[in-house]
Protein backbone atom coordinates (compact mmCIF):
# COMPACT_ATOMS: atom_id res chain seq x y z
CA UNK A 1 100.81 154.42 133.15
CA UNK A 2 101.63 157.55 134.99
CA UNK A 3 104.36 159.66 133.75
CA UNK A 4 106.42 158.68 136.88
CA UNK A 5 105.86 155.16 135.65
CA UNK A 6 107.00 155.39 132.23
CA UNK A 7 110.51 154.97 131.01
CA UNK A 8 111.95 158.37 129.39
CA UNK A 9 114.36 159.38 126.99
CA UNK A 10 115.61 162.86 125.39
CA UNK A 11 116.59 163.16 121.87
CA UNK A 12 117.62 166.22 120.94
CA UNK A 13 120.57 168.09 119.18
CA UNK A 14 121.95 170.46 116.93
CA UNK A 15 119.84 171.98 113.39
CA UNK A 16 122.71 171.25 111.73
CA UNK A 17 123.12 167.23 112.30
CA UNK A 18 124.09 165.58 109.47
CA UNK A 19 122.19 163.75 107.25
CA UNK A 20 123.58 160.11 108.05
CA UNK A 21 123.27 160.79 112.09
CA UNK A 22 119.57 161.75 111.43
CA UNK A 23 119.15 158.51 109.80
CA UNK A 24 120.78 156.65 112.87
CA UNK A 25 118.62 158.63 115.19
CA UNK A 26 115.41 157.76 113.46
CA UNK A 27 116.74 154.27 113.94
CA UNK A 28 117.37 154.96 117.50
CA UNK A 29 113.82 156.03 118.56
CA UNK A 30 112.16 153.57 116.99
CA UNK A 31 114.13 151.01 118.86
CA UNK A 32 113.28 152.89 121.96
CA UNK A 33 109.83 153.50 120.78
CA UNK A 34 109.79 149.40 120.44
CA UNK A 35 111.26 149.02 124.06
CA UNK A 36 108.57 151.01 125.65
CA UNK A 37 110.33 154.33 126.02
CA UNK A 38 108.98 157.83 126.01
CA UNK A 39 110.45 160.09 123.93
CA UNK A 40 110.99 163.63 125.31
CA UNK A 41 111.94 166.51 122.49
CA UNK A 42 111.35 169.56 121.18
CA UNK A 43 109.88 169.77 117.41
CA UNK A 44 113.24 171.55 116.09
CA UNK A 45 114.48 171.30 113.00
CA UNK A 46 116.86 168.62 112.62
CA UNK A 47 117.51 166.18 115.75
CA UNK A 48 114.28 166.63 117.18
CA UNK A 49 112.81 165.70 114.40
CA UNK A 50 114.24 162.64 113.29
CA UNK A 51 113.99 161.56 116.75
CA UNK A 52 110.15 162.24 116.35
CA UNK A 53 109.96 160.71 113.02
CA UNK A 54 111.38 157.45 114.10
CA UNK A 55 108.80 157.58 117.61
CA UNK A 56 105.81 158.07 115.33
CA UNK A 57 107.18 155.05 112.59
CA UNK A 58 106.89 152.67 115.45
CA UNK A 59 103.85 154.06 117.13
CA UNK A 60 105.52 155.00 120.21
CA UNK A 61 104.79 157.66 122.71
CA UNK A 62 106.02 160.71 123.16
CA UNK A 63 106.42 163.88 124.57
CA UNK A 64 106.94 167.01 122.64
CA UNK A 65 107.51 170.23 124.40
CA UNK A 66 106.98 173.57 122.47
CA UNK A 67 107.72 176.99 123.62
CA UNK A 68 104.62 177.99 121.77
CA UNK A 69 101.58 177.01 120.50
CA UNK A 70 102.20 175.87 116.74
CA UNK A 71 105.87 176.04 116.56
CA UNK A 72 107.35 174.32 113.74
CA UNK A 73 104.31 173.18 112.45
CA UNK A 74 103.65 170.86 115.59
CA UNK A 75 100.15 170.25 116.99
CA UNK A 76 101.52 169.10 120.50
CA UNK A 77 99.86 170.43 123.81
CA UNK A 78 102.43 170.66 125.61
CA UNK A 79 103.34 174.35 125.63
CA UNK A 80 105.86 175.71 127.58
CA UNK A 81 103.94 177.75 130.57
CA UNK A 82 105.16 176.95 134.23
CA UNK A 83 107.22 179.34 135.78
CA UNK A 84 108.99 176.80 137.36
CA UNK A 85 110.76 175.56 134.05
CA UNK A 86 111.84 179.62 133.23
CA UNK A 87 113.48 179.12 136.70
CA UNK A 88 114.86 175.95 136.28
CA UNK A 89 116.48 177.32 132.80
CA UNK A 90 117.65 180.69 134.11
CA UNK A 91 119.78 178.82 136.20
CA UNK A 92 121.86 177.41 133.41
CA UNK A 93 121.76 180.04 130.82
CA UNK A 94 125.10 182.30 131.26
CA UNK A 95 123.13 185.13 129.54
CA UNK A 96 119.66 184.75 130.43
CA UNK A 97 118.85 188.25 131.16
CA UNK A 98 119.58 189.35 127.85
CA UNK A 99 117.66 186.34 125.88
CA UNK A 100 114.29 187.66 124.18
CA UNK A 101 111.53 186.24 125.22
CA UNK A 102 111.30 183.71 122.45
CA UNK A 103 114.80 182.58 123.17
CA UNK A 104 113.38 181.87 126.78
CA UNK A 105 110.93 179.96 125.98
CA UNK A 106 113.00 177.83 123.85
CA UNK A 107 115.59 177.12 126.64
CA UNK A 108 112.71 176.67 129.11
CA UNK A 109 111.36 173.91 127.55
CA UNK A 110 114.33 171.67 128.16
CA UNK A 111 113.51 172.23 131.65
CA UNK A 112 110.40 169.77 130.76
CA UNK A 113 112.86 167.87 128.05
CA UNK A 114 114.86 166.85 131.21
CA UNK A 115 111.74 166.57 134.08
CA UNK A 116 109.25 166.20 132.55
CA UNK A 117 105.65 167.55 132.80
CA UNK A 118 105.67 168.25 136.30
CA UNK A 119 109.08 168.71 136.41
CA UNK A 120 110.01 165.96 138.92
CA UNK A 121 110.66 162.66 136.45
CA UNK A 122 113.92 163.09 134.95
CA UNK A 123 114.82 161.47 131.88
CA UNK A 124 116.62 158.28 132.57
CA UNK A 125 119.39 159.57 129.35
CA UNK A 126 119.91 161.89 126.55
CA UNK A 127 121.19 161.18 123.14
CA UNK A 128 122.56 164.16 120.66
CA UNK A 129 124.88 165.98 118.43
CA UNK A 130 126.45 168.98 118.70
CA UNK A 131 129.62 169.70 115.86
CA UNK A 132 132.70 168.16 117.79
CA UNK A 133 130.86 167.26 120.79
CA UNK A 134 131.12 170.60 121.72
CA UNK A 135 128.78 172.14 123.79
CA UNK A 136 127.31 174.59 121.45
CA UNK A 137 123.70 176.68 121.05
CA UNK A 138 120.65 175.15 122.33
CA UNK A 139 121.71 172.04 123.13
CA UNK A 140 124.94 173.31 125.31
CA UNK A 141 122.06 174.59 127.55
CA UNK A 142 120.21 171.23 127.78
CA UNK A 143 123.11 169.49 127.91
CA UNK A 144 124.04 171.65 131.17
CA UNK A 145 120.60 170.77 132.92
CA UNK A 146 121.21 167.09 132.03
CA UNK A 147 124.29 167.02 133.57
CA UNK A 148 123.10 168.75 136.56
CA UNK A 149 120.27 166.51 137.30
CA UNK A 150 122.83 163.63 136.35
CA UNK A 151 120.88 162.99 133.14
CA UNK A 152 123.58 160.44 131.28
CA UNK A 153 123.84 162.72 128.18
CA UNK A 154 125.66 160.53 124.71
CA UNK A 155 126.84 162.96 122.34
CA UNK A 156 127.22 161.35 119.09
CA UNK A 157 128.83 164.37 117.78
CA UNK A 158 132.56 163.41 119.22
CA UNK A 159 132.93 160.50 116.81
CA UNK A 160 134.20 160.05 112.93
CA UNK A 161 131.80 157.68 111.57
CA UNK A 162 128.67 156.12 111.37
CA UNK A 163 130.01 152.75 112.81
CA UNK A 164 131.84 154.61 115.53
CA UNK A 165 128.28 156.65 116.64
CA UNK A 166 126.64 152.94 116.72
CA UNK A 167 129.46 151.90 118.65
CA UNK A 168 129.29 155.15 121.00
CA UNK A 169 125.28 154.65 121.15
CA UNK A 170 125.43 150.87 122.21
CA UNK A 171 128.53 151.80 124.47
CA UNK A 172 126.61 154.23 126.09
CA UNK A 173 123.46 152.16 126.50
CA UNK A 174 125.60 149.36 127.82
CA UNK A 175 126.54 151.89 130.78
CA UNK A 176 123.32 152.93 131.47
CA UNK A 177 122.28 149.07 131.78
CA UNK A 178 125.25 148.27 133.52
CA UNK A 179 124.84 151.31 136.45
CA UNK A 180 121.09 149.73 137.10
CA UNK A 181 121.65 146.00 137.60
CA UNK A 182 125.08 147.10 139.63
C-alpha cells in the first residue's frame, strides 16, 4: 500500500504527560494499530513514546520521524532532511530565526508528522496533550501546522479525568467519522 493509500494518524504531545494519559495513549494506538492506521510520531520522550509503544504491542505500522540519526535511542530511517519540511516549519515558528539548529530540526519534522514522507498525505487527525490544552513547546508548533492543513487535532490535555479523556477521544473520533460519511 502506498503511503497515499494508507490511513494516518499523529500522536504526539507534551514530555511531561502524565502517567495515566500515557497509559490511555498506549491504548489508543494499539486500537488504531488494530484498525489499520499508520502511526506518525516523533521518538520523544513521553507521548511519542507511548504512542509508539502501543503501535509496536499490536504490530502495527508506523512512521517515526527523527531530526537526526539516532535520536532518543531510535533506529528509524526516517531522518529529517528535505528542505521543504524546514520551510514548511519556518512558517509556523514565531521565532524561527533564532532556533539552533537542533531546535530546527525538531520542529521540522512535524512538517513530515503532519504530510508525511513526501509531504503531500496529511494525517487524517492528531491526538495529544499539552498542560491545560494549552498550546505550549513543541507541540504548540505542530499543533499550528495541523490546524493549518485542517489536521483535526484532540487535545486530551483540556479535560479532568481519565473517563473524561476517553470520553473526549471517542467524542472526537465520532466527529471525524461523522464529517466522512456526511
Amino acid at each position: 500500500m502506498s503511503e497515499s493509500q494508507a490511513k494516518h494518524y499523529a500522536g504526539i504531545g507534551s514530555r511531561e504527560t502524565p502517567k495515566e494519559v500515557l497509559e490511555v495513549f498506549e491504548a489508543v494506538a494499539m486500537f488504531f494499530a488494530n484498525k489499520g492506521y499508520v502511526l506518525r510520531s516523533g521518538h520523544a520522550d513521553g507521548a511519542d513514546k507511548a504512542f509508539e509503544a502501543g503501535c509496536d504491542k499490536a504490530g502495527g505500522a508506523k512512521e517515526i520521524y527523527l531530526p537526526w540519526k539516532g535520536f532518543n535511542g531510535s533506529d528509524s530511517p526516517l531522518i529529517v532532511s528535505d528542505r521543504q519540511a524546514f520551510d514548511i516549519a519556518k512558517k509556523f515558528h514565531p521565532n524561527w530565526y533564532n532556533l539552533k539548529d537542533g531546535a530546527k530540526k525538531l520542529h521540522a519534522r512535524n512538517s513530515h508528522q503532519a504530510l508525511g514522507t513526501n509531504l503531500q498525505t496529511p494525517s487524517e487527525f492528531a491526538i495529544c496533550w499539552t498542560k491545560g490544552g494549552a498550546k505550549l513547546g513543541g507541540t504548540a508548533q505542530a499543533i499550528r501546522l495541523f490546524e493549518h492543513y485542517g489536521i483535526p487535532v484532540c487535545n486530551v490535555g483540556v479535560s479532568e479525568s481519565l473517563r473524561e479523556i476517553k470520553e473526549q477521544i471517542n467524542n472526537f473520533l465520532q466527529g471525524i467519522r461523522s464529517q466522512k460519511e456526511g
